[in-house]
N, C-alpha and C. Protein backbone atom coordinates (compact mmCIF):
# COMPACT_ATOMS: atom_id res chain seq x y z
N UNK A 1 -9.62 -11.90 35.44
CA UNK A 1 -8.66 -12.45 34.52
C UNK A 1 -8.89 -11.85 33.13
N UNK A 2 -7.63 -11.42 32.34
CA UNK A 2 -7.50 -10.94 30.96
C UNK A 2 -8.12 -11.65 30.10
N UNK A 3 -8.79 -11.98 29.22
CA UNK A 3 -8.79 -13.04 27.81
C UNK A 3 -7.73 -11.94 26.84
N UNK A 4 -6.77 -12.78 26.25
CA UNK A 4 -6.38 -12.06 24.97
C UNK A 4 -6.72 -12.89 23.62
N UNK A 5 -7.21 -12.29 22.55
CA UNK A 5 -7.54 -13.16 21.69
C UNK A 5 -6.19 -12.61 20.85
N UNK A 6 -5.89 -14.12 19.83
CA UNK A 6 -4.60 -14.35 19.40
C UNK A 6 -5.21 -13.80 17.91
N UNK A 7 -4.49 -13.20 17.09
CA UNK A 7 -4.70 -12.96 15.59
C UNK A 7 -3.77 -13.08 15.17
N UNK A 8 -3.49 -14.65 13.95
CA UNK A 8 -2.79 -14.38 12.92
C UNK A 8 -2.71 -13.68 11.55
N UNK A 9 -1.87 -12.92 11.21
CA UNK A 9 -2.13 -12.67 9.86
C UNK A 9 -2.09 -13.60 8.89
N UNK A 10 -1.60 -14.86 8.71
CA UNK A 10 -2.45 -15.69 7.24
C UNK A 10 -3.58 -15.83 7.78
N UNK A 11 -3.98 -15.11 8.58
CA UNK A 11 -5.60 -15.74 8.90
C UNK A 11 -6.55 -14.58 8.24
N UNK A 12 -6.13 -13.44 8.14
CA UNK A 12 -6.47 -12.17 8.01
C UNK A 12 -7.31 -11.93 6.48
N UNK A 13 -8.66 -12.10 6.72
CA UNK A 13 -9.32 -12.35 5.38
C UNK A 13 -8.78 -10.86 4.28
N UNK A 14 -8.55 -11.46 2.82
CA UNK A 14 -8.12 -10.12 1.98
C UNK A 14 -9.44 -9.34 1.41
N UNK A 15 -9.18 -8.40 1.21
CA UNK A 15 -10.43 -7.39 1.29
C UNK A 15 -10.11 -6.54 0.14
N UNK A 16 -8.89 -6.71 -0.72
CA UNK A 16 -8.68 -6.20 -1.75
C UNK A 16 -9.30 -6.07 -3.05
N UNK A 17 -10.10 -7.62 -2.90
CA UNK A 17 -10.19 -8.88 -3.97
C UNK A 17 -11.15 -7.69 -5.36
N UNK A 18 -12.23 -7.04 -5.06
CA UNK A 18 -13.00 -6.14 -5.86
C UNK A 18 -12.36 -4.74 -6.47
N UNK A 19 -10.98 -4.44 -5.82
CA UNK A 19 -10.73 -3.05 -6.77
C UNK A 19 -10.58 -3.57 -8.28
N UNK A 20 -10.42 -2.00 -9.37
CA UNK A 20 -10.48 -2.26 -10.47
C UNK A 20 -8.98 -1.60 -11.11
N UNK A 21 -8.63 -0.83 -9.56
CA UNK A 21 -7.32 -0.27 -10.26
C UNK A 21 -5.93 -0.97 -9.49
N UNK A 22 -5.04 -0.61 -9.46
CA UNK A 22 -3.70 -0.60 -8.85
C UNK A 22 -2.94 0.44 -9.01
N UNK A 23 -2.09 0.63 -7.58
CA UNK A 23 -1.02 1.58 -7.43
C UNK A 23 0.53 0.87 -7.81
N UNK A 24 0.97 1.63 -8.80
CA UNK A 24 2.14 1.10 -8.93
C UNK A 24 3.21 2.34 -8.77
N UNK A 25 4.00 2.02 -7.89
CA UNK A 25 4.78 2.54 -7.49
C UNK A 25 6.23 2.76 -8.30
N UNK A 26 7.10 3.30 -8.98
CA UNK A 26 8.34 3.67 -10.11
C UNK A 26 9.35 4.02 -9.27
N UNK A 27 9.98 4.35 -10.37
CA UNK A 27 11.45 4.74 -9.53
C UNK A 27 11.47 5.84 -9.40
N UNK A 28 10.80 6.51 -9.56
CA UNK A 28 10.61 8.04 -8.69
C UNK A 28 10.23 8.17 -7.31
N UNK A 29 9.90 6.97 -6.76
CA UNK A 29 9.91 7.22 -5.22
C UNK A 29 10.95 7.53 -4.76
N UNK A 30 11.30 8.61 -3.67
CA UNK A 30 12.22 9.01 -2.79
C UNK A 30 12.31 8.33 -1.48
N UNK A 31 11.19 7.84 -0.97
CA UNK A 31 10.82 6.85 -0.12
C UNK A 31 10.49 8.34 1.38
N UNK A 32 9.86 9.02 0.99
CA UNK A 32 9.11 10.53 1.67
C UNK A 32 8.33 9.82 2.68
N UNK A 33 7.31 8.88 2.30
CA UNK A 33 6.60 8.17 3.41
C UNK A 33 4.98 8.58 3.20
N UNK A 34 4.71 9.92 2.31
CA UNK A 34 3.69 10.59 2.38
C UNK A 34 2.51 9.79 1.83
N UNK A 35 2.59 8.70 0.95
CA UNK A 35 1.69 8.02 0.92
C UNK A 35 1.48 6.96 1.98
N UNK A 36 2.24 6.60 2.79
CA UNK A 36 2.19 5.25 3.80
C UNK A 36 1.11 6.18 5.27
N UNK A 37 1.14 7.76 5.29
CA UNK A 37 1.05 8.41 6.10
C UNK A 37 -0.34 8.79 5.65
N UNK A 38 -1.01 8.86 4.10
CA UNK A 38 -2.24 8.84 3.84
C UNK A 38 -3.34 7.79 3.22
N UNK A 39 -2.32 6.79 3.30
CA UNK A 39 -3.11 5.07 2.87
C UNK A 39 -4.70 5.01 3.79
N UNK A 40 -5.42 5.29 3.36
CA UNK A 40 -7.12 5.21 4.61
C UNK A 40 -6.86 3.43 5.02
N UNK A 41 -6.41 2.73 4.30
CA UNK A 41 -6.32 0.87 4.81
C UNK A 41 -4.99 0.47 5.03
N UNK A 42 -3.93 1.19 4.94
CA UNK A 42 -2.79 1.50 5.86
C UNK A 42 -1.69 0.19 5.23
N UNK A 43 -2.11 -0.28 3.64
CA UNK A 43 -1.43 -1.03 2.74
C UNK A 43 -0.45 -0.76 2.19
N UNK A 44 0.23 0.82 2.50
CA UNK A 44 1.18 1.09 1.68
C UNK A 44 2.41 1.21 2.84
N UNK A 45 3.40 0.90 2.26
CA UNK A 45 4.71 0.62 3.84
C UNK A 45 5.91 0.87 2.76
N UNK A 46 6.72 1.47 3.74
CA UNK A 46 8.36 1.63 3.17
C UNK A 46 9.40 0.06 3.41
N UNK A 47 9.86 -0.25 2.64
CA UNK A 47 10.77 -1.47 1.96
C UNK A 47 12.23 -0.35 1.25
N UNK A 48 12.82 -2.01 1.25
CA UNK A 48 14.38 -1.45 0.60
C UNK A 48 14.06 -2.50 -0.59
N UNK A 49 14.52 -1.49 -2.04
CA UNK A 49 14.32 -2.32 -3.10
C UNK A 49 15.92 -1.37 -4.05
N UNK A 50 16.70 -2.87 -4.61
CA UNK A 50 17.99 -2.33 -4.78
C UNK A 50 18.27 -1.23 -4.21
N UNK A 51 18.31 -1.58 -2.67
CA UNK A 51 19.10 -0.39 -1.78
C UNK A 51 18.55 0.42 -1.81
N UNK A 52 17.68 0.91 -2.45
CA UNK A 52 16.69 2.34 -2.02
C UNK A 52 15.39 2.34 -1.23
N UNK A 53 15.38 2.78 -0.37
CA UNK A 53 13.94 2.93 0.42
C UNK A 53 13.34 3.28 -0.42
N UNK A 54 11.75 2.77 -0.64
CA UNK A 54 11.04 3.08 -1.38
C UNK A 54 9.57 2.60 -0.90
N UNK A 55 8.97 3.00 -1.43
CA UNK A 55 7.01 2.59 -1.16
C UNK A 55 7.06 0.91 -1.99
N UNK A 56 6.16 0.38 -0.62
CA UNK A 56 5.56 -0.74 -1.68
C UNK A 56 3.90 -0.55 -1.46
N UNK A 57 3.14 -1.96 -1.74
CA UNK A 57 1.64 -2.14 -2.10
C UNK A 57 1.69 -3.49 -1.02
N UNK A 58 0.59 -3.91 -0.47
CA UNK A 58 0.09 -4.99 0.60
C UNK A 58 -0.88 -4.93 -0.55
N UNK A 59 -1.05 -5.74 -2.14
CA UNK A 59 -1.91 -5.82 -2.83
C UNK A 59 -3.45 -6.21 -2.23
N UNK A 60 -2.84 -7.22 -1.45
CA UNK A 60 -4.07 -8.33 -0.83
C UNK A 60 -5.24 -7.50 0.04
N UNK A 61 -4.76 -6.48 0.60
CA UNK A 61 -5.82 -5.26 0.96
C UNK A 61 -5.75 -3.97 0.33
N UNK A 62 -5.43 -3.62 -0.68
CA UNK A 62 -5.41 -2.52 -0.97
C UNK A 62 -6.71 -2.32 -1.92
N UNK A 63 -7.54 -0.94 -1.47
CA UNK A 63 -9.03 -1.23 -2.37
C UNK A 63 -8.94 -0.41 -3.27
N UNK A 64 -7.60 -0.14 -3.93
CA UNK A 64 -7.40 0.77 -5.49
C UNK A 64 -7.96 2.03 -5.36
N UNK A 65 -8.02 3.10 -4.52
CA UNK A 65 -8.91 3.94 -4.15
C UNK A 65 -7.84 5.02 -5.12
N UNK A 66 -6.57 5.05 -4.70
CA UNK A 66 -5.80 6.11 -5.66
C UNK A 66 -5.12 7.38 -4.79
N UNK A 67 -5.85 7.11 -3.56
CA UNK A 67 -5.25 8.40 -2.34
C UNK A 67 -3.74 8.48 -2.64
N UNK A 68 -2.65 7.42 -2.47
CA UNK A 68 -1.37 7.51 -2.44
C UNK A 68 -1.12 8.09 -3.42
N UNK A 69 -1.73 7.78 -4.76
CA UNK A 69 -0.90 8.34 -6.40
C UNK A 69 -1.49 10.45 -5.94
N UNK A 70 -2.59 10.32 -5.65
CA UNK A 70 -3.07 11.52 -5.46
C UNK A 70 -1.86 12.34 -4.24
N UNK A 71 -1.77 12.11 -2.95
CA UNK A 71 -0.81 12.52 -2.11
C UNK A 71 1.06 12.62 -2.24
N UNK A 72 1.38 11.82 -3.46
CA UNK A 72 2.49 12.00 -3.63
C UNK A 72 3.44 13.06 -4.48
N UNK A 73 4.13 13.62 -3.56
CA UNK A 73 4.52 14.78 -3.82
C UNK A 73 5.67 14.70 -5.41
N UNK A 74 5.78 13.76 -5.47
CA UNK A 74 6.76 13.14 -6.76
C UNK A 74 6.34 12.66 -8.05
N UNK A 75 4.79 12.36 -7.93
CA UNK A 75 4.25 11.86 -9.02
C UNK A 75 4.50 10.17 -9.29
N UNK A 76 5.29 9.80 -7.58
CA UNK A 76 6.05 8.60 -8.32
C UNK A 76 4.79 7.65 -8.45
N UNK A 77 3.66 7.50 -7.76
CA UNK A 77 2.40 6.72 -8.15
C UNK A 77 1.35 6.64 -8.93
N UNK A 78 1.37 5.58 -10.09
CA UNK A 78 0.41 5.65 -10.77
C UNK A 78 -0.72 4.61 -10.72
N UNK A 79 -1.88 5.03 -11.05
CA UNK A 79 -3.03 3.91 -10.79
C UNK A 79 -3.24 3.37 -12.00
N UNK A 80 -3.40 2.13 -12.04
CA UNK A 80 -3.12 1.64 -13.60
C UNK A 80 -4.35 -0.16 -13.47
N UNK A 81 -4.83 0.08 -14.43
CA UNK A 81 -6.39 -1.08 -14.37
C UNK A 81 -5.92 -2.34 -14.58
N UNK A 82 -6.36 -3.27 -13.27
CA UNK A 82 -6.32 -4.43 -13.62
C UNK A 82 -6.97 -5.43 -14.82
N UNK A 83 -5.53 -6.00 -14.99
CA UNK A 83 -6.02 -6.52 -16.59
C UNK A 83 -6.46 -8.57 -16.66
């Protein structure tokens, strides 16, 4: 017999809580994908924001590392210090 164990995500402890920076994402996203495709904690995902596909942030895990602002071919990401 299988066991499947059940996982909710509000259950899903956040692991974000210690970065010092943030990715903030502008209106220069084209919504390319190239950061969602090099996220190492896989926090960054495509959304529709006023009708444009675009990048967002899963703040609650994201560990401010800066890969996305670094991989984006647009410049549209900047890392900017939590205040």
């Amino acid at each position: 017999m299988k066991q499947i164990i059940q996982n909710k995500k509000e259950s899903y402890p956040k692991t974000g809580d210690w970065k010092t920076k943030i990715p903030v994402v502008s209106d220069k996203c084209v919504g390319c994908e190239t950061c969602v495709k090099h996220c190492p904690e896989a926090t960054m995902f495509m959304g529709e924001i006023n009708g444009k596909k675009r990048a967002g942030v899963k703040y609650d895990f994201c560990k401010g590392c800066g890969v996305c602002a670094e991989v984006c071919p647009y410049g549209a990401i900047e890392m900017k210090d939590i205040k």
